[in-house]
PDB file of N, CA and C in Angstrom:
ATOM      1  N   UNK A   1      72.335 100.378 231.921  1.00  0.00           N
ATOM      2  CA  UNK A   1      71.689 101.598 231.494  1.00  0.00           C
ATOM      3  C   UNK A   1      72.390 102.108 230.234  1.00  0.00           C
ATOM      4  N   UNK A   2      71.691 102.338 228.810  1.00  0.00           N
ATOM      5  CA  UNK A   2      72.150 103.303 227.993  1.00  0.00           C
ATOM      6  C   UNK A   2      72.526 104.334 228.405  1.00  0.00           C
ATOM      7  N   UNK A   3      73.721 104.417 227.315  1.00  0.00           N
ATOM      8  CA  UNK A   3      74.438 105.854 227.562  1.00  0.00           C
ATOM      9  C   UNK A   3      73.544 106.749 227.120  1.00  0.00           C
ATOM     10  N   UNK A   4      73.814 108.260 228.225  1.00  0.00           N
ATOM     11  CA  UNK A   4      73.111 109.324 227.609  1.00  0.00           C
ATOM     12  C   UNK A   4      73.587 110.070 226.882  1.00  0.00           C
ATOM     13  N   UNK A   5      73.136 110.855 225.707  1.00  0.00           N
ATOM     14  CA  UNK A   5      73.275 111.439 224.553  1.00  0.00           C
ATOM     15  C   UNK A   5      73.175 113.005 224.969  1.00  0.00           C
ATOM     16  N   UNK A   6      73.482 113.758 224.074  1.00  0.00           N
ATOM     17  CA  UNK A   6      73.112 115.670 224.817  1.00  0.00           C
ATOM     18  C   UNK A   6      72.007 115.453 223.074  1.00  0.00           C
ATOM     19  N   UNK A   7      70.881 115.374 222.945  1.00  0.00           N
ATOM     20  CA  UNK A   7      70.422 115.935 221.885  1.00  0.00           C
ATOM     21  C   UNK A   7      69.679 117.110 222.427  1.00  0.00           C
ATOM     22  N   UNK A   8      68.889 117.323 221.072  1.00  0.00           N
ATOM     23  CA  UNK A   8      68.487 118.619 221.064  1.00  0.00           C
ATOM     24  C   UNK A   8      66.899 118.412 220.082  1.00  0.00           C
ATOM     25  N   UNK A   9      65.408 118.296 220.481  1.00  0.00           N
ATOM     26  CA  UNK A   9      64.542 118.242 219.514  1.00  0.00           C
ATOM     27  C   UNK A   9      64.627 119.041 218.345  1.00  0.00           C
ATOM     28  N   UNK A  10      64.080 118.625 217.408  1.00  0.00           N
ATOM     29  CA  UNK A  10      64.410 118.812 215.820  1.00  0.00           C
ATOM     30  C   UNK A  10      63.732 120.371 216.206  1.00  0.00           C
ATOM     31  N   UNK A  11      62.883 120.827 216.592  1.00  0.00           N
ATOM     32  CA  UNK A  11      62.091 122.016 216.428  1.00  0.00           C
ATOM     33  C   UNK A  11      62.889 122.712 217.362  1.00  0.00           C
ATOM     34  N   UNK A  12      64.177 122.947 217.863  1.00  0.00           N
ATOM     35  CA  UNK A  12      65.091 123.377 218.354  1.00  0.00           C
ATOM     36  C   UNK A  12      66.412 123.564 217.483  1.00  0.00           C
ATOM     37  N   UNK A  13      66.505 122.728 216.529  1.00  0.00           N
ATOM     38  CA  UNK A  13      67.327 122.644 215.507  1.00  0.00           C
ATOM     39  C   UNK A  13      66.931 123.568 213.947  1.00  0.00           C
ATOM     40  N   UNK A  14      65.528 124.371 214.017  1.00  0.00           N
ATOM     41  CA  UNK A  14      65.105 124.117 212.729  1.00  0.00           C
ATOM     42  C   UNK A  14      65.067 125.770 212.936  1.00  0.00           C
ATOM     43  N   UNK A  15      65.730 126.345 211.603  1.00  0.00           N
ATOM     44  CA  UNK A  15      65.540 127.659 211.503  1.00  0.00           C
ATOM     45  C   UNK A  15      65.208 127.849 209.725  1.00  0.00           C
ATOM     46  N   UNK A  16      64.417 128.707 209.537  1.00  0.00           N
ATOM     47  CA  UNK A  16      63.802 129.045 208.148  1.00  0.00           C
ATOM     48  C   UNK A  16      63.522 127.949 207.422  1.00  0.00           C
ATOM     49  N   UNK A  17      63.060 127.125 207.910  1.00  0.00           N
ATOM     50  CA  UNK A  17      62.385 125.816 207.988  1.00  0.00           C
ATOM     51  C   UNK A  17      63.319 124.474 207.554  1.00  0.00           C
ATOM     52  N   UNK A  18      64.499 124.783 207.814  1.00  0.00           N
ATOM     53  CA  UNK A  18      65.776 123.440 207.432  1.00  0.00           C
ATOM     54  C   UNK A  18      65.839 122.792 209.276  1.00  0.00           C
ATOM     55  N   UNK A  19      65.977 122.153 208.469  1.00  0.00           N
ATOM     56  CA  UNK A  19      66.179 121.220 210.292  1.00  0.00           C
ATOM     57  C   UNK A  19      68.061 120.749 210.192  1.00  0.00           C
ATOM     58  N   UNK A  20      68.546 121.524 210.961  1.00  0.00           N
ATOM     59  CA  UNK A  20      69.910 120.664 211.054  1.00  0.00           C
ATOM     60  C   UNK A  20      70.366 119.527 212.460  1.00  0.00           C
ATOM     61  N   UNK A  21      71.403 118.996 211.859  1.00  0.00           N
ATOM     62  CA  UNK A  21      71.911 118.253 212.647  1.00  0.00           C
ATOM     63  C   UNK A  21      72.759 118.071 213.680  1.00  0.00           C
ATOM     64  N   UNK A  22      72.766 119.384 214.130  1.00  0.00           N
ATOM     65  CA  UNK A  22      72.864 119.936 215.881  1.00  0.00           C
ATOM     66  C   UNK A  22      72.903 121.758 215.580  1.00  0.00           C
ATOM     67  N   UNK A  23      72.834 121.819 217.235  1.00  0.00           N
ATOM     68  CA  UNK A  23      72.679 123.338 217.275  1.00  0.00           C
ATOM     69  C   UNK A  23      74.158 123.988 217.027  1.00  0.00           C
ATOM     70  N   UNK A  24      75.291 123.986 216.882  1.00  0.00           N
ATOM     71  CA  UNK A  24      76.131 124.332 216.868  1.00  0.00           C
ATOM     72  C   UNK A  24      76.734 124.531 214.770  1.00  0.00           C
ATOM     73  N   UNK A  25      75.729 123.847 213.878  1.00  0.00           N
ATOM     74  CA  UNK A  25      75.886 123.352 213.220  1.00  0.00           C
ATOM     75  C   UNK A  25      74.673 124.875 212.490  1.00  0.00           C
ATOM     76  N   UNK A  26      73.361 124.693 213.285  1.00  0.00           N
ATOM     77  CA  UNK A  26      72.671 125.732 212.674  1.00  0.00           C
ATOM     78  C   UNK A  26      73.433 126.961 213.085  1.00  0.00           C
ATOM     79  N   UNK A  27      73.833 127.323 214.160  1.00  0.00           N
ATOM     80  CA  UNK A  27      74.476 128.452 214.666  1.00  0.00           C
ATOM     81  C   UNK A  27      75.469 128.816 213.676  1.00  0.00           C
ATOM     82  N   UNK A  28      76.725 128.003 213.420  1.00  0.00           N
ATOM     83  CA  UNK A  28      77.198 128.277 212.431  1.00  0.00           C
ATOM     84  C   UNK A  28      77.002 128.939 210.840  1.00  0.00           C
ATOM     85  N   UNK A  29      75.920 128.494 210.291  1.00  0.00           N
ATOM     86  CA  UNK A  29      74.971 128.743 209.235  1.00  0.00           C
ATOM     87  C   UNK A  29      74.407 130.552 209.572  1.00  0.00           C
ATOM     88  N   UNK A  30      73.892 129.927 210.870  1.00  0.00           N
ATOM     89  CA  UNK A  30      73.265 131.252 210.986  1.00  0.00           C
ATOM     90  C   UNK A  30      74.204 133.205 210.887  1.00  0.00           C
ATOM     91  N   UNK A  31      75.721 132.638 211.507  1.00  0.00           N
ATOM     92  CA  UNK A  31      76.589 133.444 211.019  1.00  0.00           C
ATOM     93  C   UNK A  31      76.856 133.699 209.905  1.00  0.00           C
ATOM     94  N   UNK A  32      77.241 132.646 209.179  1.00  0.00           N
ATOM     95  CA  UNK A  32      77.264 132.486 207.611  1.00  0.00           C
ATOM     96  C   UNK A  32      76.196 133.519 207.099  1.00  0.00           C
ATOM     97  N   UNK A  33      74.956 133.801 206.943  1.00  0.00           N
ATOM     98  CA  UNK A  33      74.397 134.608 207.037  1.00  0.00           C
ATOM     99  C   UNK A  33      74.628 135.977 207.068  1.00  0.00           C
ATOM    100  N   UNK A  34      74.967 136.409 208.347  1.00  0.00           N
ATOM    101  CA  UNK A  34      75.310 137.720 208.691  1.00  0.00           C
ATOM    102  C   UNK A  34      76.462 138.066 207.706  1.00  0.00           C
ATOM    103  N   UNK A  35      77.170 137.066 208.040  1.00  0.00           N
ATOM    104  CA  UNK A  35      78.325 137.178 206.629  1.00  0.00           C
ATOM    105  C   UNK A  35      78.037 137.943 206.086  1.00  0.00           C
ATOM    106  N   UNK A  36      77.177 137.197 204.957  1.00  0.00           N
ATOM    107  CA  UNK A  36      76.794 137.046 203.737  1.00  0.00           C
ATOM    108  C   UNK A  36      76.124 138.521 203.822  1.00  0.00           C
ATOM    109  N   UNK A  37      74.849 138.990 204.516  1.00  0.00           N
ATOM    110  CA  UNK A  37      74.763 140.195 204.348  1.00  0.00           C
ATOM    111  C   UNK A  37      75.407 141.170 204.620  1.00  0.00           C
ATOM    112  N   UNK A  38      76.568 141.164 205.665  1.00  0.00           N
ATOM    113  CA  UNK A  38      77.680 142.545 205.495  1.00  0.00           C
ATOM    114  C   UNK A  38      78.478 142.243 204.359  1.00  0.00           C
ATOM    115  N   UNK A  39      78.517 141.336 203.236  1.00  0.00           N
ATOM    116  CA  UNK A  39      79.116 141.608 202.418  1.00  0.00           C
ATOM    117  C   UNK A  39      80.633 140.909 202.350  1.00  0.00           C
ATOM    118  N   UNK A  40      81.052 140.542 203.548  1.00  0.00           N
ATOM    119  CA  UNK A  40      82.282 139.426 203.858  1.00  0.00           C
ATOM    120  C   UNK A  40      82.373 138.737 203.293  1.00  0.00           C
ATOM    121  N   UNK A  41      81.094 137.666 202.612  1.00  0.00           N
ATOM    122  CA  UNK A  41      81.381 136.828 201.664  1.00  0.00           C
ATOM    123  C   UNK A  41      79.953 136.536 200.869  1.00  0.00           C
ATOM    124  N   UNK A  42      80.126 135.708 199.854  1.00  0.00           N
ATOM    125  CA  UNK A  42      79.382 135.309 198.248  1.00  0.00           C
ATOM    126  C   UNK A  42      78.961 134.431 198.499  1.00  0.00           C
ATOM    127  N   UNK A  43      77.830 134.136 197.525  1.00  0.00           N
ATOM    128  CA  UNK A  43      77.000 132.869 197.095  1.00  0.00           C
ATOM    129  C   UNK A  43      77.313 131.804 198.016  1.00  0.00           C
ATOM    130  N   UNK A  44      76.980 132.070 199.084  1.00  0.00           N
ATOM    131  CA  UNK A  44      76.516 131.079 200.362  1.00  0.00           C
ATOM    132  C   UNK A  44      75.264 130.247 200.144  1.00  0.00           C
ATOM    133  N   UNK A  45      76.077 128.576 199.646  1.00  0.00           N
ATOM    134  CA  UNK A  45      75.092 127.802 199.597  1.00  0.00           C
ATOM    135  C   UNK A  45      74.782 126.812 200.878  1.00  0.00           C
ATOM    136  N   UNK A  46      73.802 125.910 200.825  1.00  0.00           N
ATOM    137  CA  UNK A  46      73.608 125.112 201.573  1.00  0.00           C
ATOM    138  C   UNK A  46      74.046 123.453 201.436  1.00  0.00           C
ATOM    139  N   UNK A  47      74.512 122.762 202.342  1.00  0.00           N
ATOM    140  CA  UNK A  47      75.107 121.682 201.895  1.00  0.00           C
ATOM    141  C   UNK A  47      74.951 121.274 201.007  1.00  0.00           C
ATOM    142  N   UNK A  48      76.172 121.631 200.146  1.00  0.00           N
ATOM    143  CA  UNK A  48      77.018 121.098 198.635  1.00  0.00           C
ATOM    144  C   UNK A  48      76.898 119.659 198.271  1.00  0.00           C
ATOM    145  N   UNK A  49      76.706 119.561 197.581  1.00  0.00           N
ATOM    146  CA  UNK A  49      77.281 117.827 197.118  1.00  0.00           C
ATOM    147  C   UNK A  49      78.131 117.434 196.385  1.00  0.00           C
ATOM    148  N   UNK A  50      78.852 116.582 196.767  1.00  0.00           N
ATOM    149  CA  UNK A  50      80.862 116.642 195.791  1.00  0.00           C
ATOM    150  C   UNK A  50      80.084 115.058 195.352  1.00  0.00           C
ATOM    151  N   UNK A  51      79.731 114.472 194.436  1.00  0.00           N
ATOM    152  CA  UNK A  51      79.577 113.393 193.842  1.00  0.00           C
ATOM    153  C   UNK A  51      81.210 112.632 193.586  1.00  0.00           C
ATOM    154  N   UNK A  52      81.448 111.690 194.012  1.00  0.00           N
ATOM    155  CA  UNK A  52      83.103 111.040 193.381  1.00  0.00           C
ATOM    156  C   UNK A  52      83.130 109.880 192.587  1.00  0.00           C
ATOM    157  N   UNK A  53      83.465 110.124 191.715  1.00  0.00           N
ATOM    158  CA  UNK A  53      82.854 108.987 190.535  1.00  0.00           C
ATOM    159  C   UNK A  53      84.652 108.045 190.375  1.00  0.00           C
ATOM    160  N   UNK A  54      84.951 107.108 190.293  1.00  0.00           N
ATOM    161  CA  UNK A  54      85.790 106.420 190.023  1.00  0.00           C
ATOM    162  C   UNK A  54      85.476 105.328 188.839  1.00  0.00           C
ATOM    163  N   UNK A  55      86.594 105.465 187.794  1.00  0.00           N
ATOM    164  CA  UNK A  55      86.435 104.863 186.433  1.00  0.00           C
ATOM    165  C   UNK A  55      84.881 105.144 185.625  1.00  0.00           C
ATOM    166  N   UNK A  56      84.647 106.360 186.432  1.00  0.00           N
ATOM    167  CA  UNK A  56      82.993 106.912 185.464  1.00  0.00           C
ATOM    168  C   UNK A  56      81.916 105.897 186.519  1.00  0.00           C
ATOM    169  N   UNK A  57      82.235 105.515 187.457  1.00  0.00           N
ATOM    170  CA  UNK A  57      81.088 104.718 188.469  1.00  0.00           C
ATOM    171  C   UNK A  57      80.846 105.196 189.995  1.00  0.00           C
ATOM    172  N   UNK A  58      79.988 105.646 190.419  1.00  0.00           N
ATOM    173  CA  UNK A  58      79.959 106.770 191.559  1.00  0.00           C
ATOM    174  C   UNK A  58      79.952 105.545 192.679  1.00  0.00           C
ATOM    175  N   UNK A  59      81.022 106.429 193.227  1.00  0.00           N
ATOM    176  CA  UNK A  59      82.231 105.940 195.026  1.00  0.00           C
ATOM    177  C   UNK A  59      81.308 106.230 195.950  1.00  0.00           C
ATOM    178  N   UNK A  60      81.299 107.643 195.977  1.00  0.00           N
ATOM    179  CA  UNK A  60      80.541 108.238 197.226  1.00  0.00           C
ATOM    180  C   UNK A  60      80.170 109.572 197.124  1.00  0.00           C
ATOM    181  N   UNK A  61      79.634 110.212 197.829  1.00  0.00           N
ATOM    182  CA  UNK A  61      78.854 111.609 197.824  1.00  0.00           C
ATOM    183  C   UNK A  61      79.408 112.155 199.223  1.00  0.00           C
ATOM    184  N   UNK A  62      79.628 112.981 199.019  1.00  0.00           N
ATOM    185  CA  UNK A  62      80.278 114.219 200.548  1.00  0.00           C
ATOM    186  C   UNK A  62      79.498 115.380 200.092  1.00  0.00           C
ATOM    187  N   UNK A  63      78.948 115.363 201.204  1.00  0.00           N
ATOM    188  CA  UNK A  63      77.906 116.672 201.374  1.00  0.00           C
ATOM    189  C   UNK A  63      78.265 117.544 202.569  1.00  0.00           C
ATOM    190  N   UNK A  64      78.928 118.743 201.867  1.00  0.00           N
ATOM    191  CA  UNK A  64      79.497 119.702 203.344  1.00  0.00           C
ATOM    192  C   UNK A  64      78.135 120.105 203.508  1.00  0.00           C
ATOM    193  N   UNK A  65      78.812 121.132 204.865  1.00  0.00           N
ATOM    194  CA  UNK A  65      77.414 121.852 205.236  1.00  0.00           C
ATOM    195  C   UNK A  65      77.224 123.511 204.452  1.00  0.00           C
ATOM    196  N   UNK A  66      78.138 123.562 204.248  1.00  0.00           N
ATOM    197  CA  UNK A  66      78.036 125.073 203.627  1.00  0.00           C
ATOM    198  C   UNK A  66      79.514 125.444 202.766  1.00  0.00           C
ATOM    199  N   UNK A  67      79.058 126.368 201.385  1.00  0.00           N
ATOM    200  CA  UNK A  67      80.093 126.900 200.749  1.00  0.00           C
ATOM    201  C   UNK A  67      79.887 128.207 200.473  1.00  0.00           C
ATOM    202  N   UNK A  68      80.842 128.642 200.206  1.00  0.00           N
ATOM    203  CA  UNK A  68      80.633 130.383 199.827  1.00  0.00           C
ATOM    204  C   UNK A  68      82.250 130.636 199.426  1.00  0.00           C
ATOM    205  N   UNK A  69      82.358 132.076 198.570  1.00  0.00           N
ATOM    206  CA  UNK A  69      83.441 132.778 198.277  1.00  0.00           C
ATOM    207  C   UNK A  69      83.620 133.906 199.195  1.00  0.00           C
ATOM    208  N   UNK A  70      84.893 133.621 199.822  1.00  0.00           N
ATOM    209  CA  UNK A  70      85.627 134.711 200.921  1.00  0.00           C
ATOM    210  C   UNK A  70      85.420 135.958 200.339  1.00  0.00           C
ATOM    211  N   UNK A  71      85.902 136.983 200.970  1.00  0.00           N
ATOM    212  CA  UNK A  71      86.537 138.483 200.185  1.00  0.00           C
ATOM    213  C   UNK A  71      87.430 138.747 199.205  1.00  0.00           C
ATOM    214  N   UNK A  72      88.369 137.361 199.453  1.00  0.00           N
ATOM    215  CA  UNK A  72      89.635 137.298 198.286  1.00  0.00           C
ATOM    216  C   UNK A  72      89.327 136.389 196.906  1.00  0.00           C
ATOM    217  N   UNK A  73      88.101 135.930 197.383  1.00  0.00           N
ATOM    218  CA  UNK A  73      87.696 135.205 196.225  1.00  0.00           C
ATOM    219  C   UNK A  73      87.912 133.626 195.903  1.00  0.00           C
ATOM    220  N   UNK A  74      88.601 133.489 197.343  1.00  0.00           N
ATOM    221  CA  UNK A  74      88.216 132.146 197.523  1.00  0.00           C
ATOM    222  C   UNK A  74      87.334 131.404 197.823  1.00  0.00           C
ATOM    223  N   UNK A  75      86.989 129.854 197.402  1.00  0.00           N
ATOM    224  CA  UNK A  75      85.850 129.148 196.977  1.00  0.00           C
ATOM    225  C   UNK A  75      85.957 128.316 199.022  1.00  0.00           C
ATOM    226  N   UNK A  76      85.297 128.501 199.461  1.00  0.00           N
ATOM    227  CA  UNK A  76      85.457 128.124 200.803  1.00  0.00           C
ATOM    228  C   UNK A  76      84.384 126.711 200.802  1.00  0.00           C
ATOM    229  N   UNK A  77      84.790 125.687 201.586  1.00  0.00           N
ATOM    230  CA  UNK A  77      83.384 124.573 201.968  1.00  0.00           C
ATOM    231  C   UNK A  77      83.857 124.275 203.379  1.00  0.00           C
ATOM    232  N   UNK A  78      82.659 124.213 203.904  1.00  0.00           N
ATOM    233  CA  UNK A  78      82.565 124.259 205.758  1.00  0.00           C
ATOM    234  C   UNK A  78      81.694 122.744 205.878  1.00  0.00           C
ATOM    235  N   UNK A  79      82.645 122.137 206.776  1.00  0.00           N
ATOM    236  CA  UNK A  79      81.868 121.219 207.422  1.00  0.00           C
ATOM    237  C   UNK A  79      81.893 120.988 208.830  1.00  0.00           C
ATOM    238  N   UNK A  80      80.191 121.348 209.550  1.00  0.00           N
ATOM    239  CA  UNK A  80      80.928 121.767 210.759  1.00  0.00           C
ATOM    240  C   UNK A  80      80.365 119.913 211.817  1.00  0.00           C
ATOM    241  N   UNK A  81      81.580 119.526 212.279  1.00  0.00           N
ATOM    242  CA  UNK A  81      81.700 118.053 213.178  1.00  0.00           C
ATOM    243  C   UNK A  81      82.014 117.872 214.859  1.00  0.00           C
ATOM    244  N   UNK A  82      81.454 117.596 215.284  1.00  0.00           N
ATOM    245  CA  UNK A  82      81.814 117.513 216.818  1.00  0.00           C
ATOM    246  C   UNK A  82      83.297 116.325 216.442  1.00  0.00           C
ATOM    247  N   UNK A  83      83.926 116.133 217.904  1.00  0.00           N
ATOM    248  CA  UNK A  83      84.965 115.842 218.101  1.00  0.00           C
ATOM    249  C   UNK A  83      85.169 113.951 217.443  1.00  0.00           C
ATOM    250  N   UNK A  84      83.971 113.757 217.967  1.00  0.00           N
ATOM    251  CA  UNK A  84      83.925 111.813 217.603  1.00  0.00           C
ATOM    252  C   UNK A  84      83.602 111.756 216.255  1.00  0.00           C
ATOM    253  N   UNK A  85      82.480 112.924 215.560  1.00  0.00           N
ATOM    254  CA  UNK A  85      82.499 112.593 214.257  1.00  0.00           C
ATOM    255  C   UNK A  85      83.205 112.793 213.053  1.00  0.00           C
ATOM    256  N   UNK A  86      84.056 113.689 213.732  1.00  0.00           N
ATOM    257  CA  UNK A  86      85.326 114.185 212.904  1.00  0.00           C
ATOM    258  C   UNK A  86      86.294 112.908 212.738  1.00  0.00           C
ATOM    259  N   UNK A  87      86.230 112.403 213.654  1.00  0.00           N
ATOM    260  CA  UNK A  87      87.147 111.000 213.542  1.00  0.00           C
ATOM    261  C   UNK A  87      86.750 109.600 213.279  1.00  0.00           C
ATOM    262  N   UNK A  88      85.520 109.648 212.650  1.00  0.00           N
ATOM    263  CA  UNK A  88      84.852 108.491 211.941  1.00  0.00           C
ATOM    264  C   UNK A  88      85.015 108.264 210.650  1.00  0.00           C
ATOM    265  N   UNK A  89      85.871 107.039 210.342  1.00  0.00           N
ATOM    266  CA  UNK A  89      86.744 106.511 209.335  1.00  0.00           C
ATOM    267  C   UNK A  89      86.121 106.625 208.162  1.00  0.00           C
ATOM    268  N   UNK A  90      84.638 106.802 207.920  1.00  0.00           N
ATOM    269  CA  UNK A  90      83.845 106.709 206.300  1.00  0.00           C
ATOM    270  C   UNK A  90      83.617 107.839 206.761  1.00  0.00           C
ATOM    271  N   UNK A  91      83.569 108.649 207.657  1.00  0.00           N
ATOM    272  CA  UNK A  91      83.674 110.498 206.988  1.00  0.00           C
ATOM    273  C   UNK A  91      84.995 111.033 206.767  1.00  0.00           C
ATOM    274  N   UNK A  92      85.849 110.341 207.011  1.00  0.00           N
ATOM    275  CA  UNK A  92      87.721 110.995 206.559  1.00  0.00           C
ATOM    276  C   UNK A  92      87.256 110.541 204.961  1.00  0.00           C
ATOM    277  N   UNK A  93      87.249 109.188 204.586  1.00  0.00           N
ATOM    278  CA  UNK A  93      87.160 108.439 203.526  1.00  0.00           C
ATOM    279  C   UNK A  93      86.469 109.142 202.656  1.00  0.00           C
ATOM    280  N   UNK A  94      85.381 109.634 203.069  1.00  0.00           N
ATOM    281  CA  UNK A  94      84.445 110.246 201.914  1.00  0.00           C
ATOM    282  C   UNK A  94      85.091 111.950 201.691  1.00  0.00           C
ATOM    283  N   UNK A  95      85.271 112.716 202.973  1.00  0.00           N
ATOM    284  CA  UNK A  95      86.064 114.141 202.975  1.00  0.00           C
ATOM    285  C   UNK A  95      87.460 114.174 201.857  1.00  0.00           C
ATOM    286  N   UNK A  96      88.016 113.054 202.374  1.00  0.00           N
ATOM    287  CA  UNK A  96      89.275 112.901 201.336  1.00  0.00           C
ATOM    288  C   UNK A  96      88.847 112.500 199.846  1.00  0.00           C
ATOM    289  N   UNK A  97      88.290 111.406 199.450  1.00  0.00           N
ATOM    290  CA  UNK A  97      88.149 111.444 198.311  1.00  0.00           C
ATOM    291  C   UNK A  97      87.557 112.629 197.570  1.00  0.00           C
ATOM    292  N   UNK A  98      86.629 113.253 198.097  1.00  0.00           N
ATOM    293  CA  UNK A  98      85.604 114.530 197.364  1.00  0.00           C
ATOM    294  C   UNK A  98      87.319 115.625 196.983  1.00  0.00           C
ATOM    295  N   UNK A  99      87.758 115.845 198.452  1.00  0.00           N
ATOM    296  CA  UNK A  99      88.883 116.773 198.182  1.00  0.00           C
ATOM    297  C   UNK A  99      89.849 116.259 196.744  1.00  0.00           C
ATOM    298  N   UNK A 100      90.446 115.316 197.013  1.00  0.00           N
ATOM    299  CA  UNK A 100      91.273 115.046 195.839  1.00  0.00           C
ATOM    300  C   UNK A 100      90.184 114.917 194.574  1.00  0.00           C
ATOM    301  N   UNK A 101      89.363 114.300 194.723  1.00  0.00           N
ATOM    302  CA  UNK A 101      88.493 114.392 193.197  1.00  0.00           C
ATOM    303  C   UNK A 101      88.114 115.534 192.708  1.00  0.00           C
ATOM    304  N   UNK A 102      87.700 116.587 193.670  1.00  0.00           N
ATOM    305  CA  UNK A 102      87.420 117.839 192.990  1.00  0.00           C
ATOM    306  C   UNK A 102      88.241 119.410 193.575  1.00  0.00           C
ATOM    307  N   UNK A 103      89.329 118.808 193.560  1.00  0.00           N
ATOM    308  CA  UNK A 103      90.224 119.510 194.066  1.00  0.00           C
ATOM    309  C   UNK A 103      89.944 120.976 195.198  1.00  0.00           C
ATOM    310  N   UNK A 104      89.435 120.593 196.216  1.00  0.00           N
ATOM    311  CA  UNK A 104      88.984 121.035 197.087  1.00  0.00           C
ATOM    312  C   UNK A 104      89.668 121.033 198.506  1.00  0.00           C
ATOM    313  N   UNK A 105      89.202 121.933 199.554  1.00  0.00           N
ATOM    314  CA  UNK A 105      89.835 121.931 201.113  1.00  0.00           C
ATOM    315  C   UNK A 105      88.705 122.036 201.493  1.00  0.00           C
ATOM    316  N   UNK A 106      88.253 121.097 202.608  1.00  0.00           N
ATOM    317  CA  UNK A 106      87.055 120.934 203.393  1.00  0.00           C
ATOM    318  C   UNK A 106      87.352 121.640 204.456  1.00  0.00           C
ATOM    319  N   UNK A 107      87.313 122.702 205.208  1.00  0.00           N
ATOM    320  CA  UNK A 107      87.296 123.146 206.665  1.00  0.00           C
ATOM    321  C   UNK A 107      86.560 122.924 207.175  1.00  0.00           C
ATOM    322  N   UNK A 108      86.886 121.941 208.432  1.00  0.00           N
ATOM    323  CA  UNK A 108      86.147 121.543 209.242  1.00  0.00           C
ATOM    324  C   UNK A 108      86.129 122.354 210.432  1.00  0.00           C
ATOM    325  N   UNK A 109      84.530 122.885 210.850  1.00  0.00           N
ATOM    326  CA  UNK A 109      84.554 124.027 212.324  1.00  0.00           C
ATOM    327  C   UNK A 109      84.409 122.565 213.173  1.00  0.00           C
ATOM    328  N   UNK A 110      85.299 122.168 214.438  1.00  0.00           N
ATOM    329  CA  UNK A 110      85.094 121.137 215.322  1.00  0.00           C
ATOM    330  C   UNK A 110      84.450 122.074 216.463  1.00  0.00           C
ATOM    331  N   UNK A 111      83.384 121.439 217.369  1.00  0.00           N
ATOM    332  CA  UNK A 111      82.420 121.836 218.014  1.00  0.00           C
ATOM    333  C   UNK A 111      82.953 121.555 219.403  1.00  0.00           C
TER     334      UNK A 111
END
């Protein structure tokens, strides 16, 4: 017997018409939000894209899930990962390179 999975249908996942890639992931976002309108924090975008180009020839692409500027004016990027995907070797690989290439800190919310 296949192992069972906890998903969640996409139309359970989908708020203001983005479909994400679990509920814990839109939930997150959805705070981000509230944030954003009490004023806590800035220009809350939607997954970023860090392009990493090596010798001028593109490596890889890391796409957080969300960025915004704190209260202090820091440049924040959120990527939010359950426990197994946080520890999958071409998402360290790609998290790390984006960080050192564009001198960045990825915070990861683990689920």
């Amino acid at each position: 017997m296949p192992p069972r999975y906890r998903t969640v249908p996409k139309d359970r996942r989908t708020y203001k018409g983005r479909v994400f890639d679990s509920m814990r992931e839109m939930k997150h976002w959805i705070n981000l939000e509230l944030l954003e309108r009490a004023g806590e924090i800035t220009n809350l975008e939607y997954q970023p894209k860090f392009p990493v180009l090596i010798n001028g020839k593109a490596y890889c692409t890391f796409t957080g899930d969300a960025s915004y500027f704190d209260k202090c004016g820091n440049w924040v990027v959120v990527d939010v990962k359950s426990t197994g995907t946080a520890k999958d070797a071409a998402y360290r690989l790609r998290k790390k390179a984006a960080e050192l290439f564009h001198g960045i800190k990825v915070t990861e919310v683990i689920a």
